[in-house]
N, C-alpha and C. Protein backbone atom coordinates (compact mmCIF):
# COMPACT_ATOMS: atom_id res chain seq x y z
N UNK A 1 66.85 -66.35 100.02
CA UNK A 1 68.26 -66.15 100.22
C UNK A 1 68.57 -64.65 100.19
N UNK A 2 69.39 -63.93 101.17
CA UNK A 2 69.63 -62.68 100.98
C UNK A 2 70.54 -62.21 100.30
N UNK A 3 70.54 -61.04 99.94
CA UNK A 3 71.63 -60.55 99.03
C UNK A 3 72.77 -60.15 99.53
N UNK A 4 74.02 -60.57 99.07
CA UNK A 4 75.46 -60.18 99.87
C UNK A 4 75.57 -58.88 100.51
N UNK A 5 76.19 -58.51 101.61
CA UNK A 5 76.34 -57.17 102.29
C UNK A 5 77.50 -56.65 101.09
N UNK A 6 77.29 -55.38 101.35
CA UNK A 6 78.70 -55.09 100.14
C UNK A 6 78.89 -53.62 100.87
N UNK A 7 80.18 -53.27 101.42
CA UNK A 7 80.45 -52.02 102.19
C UNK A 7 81.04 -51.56 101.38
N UNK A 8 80.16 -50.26 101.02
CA UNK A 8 80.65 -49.01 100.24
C UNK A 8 81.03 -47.86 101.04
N UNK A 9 82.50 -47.41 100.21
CA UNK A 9 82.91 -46.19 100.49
C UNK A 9 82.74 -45.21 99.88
N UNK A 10 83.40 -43.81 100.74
CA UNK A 10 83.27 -43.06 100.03
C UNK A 10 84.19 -42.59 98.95
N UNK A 11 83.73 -42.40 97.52
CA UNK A 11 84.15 -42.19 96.43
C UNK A 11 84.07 -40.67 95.83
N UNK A 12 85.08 -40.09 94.99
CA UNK A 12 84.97 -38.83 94.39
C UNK A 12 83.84 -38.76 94.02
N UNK A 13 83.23 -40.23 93.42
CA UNK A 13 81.91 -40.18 92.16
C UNK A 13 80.71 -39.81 93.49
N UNK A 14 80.88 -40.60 94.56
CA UNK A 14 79.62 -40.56 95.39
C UNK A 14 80.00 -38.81 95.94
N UNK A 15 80.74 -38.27 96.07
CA UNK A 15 80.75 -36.92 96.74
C UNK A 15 80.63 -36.50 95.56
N UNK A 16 80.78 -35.89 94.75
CA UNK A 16 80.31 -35.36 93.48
C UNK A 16 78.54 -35.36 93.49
N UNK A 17 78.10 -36.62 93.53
CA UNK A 17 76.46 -37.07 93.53
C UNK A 17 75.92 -36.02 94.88
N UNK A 18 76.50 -36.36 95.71
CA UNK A 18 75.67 -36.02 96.94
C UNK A 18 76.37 -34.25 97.09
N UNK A 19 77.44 -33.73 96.74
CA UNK A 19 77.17 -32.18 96.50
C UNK A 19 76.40 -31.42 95.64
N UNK A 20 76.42 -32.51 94.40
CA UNK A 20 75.37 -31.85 93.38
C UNK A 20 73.91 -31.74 94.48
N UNK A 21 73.67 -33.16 94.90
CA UNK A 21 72.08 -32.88 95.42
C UNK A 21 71.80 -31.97 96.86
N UNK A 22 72.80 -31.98 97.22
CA UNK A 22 72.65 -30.63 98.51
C UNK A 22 72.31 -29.29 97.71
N UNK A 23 73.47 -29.13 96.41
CA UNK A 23 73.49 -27.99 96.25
C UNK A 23 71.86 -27.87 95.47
N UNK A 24 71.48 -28.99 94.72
CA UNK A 24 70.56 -28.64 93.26
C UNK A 24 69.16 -28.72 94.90
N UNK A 25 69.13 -29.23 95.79
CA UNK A 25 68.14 -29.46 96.46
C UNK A 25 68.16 -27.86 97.59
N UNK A 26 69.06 -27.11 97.62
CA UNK A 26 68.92 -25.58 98.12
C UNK A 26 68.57 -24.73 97.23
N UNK A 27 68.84 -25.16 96.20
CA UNK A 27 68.52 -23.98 94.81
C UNK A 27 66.88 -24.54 94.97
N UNK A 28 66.58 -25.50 94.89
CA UNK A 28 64.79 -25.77 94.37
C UNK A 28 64.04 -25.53 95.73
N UNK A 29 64.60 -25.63 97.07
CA UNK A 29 63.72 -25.18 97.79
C UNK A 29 63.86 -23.69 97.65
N UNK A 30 65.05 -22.72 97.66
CA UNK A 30 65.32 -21.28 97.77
C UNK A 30 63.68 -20.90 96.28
N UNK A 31 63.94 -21.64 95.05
CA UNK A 31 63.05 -21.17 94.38
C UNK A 31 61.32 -21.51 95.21
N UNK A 32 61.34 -22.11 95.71
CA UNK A 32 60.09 -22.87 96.05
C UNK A 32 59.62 -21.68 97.01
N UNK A 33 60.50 -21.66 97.90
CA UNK A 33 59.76 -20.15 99.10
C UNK A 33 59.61 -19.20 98.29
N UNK A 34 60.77 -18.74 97.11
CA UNK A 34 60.12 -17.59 96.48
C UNK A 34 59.22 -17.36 95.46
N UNK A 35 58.88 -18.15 95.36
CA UNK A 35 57.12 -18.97 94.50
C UNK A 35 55.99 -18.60 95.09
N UNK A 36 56.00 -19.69 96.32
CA UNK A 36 55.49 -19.00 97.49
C UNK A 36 54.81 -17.78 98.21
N UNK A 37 55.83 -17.24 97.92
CA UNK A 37 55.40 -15.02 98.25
C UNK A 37 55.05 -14.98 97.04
N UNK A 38 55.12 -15.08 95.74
CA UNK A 38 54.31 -14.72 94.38
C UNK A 38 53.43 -15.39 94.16
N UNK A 39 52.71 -16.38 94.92
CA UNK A 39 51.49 -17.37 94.54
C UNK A 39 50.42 -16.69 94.76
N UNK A 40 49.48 -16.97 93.89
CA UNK A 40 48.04 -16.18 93.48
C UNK A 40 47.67 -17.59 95.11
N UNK A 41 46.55 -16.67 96.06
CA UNK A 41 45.19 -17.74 96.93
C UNK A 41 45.40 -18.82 96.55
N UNK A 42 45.25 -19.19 95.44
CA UNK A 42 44.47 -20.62 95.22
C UNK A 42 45.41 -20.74 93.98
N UNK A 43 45.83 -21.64 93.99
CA UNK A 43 46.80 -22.67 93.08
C UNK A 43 45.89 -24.07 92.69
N UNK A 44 46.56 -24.97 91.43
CA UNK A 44 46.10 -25.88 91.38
C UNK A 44 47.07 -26.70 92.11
N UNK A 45 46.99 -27.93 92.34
CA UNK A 45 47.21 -29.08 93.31
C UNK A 45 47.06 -30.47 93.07
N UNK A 46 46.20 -30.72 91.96
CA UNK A 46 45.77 -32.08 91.22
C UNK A 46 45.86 -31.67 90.15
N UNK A 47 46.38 -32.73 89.45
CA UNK A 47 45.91 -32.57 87.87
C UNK A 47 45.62 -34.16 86.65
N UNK A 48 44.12 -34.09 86.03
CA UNK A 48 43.80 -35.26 85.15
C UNK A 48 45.47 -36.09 84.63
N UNK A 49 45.24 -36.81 84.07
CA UNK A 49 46.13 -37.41 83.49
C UNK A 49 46.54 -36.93 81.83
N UNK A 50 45.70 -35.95 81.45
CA UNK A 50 45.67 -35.43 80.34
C UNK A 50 46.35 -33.60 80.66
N UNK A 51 46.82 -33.62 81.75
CA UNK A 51 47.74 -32.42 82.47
C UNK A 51 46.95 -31.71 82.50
N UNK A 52 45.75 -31.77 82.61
CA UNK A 52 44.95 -30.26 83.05
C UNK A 52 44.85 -30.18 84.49
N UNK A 53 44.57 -29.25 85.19
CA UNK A 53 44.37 -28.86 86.68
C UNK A 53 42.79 -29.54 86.97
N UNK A 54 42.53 -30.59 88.12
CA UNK A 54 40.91 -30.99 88.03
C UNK A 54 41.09 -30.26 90.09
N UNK A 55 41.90 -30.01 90.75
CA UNK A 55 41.43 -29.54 91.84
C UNK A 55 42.72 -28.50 92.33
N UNK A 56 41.89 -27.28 93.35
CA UNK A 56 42.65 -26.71 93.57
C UNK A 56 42.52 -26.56 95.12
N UNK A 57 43.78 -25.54 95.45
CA UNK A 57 44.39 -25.33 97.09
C UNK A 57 45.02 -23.88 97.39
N UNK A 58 45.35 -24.09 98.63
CA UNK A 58 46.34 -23.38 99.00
C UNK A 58 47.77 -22.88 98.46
N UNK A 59 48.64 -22.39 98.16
CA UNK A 59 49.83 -22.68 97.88
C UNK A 59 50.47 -23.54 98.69
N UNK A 60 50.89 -23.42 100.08
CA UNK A 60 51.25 -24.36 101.08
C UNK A 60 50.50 -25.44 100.96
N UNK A 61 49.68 -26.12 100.20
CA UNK A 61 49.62 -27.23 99.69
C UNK A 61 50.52 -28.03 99.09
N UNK A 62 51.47 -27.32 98.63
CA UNK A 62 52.15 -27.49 97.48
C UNK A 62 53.61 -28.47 98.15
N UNK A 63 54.00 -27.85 99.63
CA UNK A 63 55.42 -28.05 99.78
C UNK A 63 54.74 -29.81 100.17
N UNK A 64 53.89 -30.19 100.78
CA UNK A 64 53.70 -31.20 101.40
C UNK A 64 54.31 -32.97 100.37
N UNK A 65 54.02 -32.63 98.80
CA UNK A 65 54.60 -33.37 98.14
C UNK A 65 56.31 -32.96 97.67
N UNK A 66 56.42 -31.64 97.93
CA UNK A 66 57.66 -31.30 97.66
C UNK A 66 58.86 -31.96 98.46
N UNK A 67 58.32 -31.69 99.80
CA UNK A 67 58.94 -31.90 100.90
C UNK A 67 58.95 -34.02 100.95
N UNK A 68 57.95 -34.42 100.55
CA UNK A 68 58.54 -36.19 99.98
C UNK A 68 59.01 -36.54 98.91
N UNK A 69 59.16 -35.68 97.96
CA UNK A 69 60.25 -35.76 96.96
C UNK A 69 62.01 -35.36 97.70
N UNK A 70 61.73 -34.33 98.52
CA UNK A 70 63.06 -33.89 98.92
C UNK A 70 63.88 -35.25 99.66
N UNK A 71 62.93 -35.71 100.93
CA UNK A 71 63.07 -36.35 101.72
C UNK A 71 63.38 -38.24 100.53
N UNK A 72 62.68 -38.50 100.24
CA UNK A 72 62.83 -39.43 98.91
C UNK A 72 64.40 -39.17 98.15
N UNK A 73 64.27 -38.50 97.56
CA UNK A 73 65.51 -37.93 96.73
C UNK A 73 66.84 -38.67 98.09
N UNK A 74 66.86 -37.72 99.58
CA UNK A 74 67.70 -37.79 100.43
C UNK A 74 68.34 -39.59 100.29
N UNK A 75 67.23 -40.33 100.59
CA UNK A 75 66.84 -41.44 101.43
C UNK A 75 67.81 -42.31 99.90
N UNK A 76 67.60 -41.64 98.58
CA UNK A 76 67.67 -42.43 97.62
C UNK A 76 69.83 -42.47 97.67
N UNK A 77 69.98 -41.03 97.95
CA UNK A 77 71.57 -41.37 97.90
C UNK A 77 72.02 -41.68 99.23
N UNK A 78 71.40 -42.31 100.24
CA UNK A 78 71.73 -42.78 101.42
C UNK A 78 71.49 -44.10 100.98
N UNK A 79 70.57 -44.54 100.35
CA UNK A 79 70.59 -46.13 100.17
C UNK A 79 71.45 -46.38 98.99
N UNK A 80 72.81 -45.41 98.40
CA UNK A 80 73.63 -45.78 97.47
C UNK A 80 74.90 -46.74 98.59
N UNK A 81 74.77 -46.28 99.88
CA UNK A 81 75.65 -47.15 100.78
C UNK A 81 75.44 -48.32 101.53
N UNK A 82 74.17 -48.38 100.57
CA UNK A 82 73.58 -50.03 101.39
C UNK A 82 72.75 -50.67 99.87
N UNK A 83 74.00 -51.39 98.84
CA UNK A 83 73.06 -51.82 97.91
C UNK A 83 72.60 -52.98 97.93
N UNK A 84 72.94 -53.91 99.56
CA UNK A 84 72.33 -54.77 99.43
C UNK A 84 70.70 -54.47 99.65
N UNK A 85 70.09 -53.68 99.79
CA UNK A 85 69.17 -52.95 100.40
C UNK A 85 68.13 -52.95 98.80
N UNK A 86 69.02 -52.77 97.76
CA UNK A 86 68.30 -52.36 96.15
C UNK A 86 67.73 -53.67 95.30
N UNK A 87 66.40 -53.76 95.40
CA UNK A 87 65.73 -54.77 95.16
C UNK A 87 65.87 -54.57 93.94
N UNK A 88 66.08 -55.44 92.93
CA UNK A 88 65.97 -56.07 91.19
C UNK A 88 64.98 -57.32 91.42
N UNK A 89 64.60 -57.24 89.67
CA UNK A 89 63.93 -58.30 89.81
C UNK A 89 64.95 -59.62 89.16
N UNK A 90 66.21 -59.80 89.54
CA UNK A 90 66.63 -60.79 89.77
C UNK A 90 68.14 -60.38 90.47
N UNK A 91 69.01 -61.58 91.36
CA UNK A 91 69.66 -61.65 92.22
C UNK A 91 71.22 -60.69 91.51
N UNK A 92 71.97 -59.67 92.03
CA UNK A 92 72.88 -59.70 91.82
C UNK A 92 74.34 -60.50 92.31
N UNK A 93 75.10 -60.43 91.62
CA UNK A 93 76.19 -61.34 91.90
C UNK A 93 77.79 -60.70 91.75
N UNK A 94 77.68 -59.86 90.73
CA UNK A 94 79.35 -59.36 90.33
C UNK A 94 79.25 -57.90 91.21
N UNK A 95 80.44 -57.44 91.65
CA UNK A 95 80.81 -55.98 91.78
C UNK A 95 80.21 -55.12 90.81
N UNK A 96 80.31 -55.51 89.37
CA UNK A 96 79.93 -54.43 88.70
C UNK A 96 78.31 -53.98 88.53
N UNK A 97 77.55 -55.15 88.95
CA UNK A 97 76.18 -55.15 89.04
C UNK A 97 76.02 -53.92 90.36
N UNK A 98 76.63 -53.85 90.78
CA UNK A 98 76.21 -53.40 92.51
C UNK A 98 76.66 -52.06 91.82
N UNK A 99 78.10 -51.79 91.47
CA UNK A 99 78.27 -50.43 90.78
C UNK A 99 77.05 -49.88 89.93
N UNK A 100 76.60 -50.26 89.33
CA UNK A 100 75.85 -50.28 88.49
C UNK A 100 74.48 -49.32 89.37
N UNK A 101 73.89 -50.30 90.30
CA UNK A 101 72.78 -50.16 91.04
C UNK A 101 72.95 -49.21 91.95
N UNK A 102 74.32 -48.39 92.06
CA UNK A 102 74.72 -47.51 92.90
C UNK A 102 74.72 -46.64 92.23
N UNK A 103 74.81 -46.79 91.40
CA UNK A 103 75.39 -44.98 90.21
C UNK A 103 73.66 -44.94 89.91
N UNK A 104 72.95 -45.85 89.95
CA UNK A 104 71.50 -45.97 89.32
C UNK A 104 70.64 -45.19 90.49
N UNK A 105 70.59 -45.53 91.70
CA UNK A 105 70.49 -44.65 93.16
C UNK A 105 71.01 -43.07 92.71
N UNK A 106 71.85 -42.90 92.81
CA UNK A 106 72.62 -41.81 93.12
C UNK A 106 71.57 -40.99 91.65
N UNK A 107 71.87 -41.27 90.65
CA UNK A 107 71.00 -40.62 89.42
C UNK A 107 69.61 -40.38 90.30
N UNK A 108 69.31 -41.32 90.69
CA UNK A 108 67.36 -41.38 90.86
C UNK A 108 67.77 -39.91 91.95
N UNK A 109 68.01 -40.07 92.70
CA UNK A 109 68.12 -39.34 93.87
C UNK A 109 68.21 -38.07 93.41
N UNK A 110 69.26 -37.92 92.70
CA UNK A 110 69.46 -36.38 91.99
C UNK A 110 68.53 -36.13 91.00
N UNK A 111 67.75 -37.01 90.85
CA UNK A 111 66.51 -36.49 89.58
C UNK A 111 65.30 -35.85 90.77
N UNK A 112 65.02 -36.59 92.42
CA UNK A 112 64.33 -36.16 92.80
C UNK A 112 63.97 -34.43 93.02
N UNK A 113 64.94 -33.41 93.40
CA UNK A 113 65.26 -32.04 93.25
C UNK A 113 64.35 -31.75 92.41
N UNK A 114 64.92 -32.44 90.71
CA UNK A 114 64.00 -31.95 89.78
C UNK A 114 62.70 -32.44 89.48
N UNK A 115 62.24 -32.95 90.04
CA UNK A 115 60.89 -33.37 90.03
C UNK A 115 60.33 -32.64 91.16
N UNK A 116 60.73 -32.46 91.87
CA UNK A 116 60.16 -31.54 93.00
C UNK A 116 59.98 -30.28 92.64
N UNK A 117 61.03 -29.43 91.68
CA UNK A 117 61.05 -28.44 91.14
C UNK A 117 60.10 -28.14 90.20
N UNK A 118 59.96 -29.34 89.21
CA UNK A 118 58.65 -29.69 88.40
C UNK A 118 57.64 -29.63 88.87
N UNK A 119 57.40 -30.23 90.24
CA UNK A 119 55.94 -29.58 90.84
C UNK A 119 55.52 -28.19 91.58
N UNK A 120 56.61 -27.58 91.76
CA UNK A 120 56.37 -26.31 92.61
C UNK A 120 56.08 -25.17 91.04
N UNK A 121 56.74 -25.66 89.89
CA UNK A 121 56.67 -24.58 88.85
C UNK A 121 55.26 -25.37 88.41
N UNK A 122 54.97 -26.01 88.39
CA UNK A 122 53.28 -26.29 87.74
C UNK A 122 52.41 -25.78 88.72
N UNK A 123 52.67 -25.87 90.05
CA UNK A 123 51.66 -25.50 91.04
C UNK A 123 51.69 -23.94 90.63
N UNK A 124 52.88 -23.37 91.25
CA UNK A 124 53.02 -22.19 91.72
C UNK A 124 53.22 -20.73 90.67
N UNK A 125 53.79 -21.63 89.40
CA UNK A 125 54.40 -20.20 88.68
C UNK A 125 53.92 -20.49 87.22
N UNK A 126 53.05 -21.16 86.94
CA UNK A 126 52.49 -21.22 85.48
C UNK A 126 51.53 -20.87 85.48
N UNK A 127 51.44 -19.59 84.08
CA UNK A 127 50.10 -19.20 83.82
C UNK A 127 49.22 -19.60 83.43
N UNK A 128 49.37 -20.62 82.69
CA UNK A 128 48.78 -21.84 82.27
C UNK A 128 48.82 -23.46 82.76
N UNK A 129 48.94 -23.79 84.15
CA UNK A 129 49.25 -25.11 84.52
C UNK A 129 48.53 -25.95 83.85
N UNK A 130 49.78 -27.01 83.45
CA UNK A 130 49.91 -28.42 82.34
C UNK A 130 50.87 -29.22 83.33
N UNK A 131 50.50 -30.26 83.15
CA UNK A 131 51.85 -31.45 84.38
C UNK A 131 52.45 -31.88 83.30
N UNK A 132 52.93 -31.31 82.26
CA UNK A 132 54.02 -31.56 80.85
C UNK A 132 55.14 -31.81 81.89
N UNK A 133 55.85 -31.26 82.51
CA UNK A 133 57.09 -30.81 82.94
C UNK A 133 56.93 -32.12 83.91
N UNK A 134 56.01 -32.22 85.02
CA UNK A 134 55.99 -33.13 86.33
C UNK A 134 56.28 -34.74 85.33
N UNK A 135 55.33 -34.92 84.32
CA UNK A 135 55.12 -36.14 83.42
C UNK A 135 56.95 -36.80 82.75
N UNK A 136 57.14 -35.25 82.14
CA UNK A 136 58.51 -35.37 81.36
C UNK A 136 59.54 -36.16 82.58
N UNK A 137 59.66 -35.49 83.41
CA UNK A 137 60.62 -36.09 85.07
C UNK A 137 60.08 -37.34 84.78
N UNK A 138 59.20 -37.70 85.43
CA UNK A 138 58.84 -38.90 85.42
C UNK A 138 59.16 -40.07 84.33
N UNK A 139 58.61 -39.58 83.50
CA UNK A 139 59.10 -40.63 81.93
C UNK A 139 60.40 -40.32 82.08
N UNK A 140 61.39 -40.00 82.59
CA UNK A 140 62.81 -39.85 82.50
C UNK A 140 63.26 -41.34 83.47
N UNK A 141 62.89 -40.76 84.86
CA UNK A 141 62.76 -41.52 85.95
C UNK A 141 62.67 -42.52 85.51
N UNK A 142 61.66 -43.47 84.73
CA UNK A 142 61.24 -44.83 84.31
C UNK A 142 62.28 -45.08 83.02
N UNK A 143 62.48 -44.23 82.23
CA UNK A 143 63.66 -44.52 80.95
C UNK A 143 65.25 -44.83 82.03
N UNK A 144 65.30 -44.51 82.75
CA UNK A 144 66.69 -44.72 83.63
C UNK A 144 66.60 -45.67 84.11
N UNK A 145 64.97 -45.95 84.78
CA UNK A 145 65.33 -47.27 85.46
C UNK A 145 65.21 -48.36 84.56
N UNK A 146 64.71 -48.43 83.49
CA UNK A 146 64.55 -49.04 82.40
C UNK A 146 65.91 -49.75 81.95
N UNK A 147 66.93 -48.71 81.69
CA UNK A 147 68.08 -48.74 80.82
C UNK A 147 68.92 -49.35 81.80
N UNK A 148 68.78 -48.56 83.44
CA UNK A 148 69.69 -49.15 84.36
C UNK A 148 69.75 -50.73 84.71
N UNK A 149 68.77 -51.04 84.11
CA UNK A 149 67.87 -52.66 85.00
C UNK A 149 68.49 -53.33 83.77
N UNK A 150 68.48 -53.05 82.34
CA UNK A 150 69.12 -54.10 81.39
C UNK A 150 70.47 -53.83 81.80
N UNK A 151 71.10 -53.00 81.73
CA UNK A 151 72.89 -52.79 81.96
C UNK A 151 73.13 -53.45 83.50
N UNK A 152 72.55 -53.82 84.29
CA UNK A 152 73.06 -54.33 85.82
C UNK A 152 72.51 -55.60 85.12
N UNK A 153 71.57 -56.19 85.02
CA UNK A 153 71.14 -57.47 84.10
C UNK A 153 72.35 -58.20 83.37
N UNK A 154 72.79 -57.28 82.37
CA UNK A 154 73.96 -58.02 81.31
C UNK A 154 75.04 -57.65 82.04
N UNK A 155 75.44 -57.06 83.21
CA UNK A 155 76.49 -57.18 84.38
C UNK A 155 77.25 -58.60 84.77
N UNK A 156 76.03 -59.53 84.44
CA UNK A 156 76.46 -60.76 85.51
C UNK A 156 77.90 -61.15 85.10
């Protein structure tokens, strides 16, 4: 059975979301090119699960995951206008569930920037690269969707 169409407009809250991420997503690429011109040859590019560096690259290695976080991030507050589109693992039903799963989009989306940012400063500008910072995003990422999935849950 599919999930109800639900046509969303545009809202102060959704323009608010999507200026923050234009603006926070020009600031992290503007830092990213100027990383870039200060990057030592060879950067790391992989790293163990214990955050150490196990392979290295180019710097322009670097934008290729940047650039699917950016694009990701985009895609994430474009699918805040199509929540029938936002898979749960069970069916929504009320308005407020869908609010819910929209403000939950719009967050993810604007976290992407900083996770992207998280990888260009581990690649590019630490004297010591550790994926502390890339990891921390991430465990954020999963605590949101975590918290978001019980609160759209007890929505019904």
């Amino acid at each position: 059975m599919k999930q109800q169409k639900i046509k969303v407009y545009r809202t102060k809250e959704g323009t608010i979301f999507e200026l923050a991420f234009a603006l926070l997503t020009i600031v992290v690429w503007g830092i990213i090119i100027w990383l870039l011109h200060r990057a030592p040859e060879v950067v790391p590019t992989h790293f163990r699960l214990d955050g150490t560096p196990d392979s290295y690259g180019s710097p322009f290695g670097v934008l290729f995951p940047c650039l699917i976080m950016t694009v990701v991030g985009g895609c994430m507050m474009l699918g805040a206008y199509f929540p029938h589109t936002i898979h749960m693992p069970f069916k929504m039903t009320t308005m407020r569930q869908y609010e819910l799963a929209i403000r939950m989009m719009r967050i993810m989306g604007l976290l992407m920037p900083v996770l992207t940012l998280g990888i260009a400063l581990t690649s590019l500008a630490m004297s010591k690269p550790s994926a502390w910072l890339v990891l921390s995003v991430i465990g954020l990422i999963i605590l949101i969707t975590i918290v978001f999935t019980v609160l759209i849950y007890r929505a019904k």
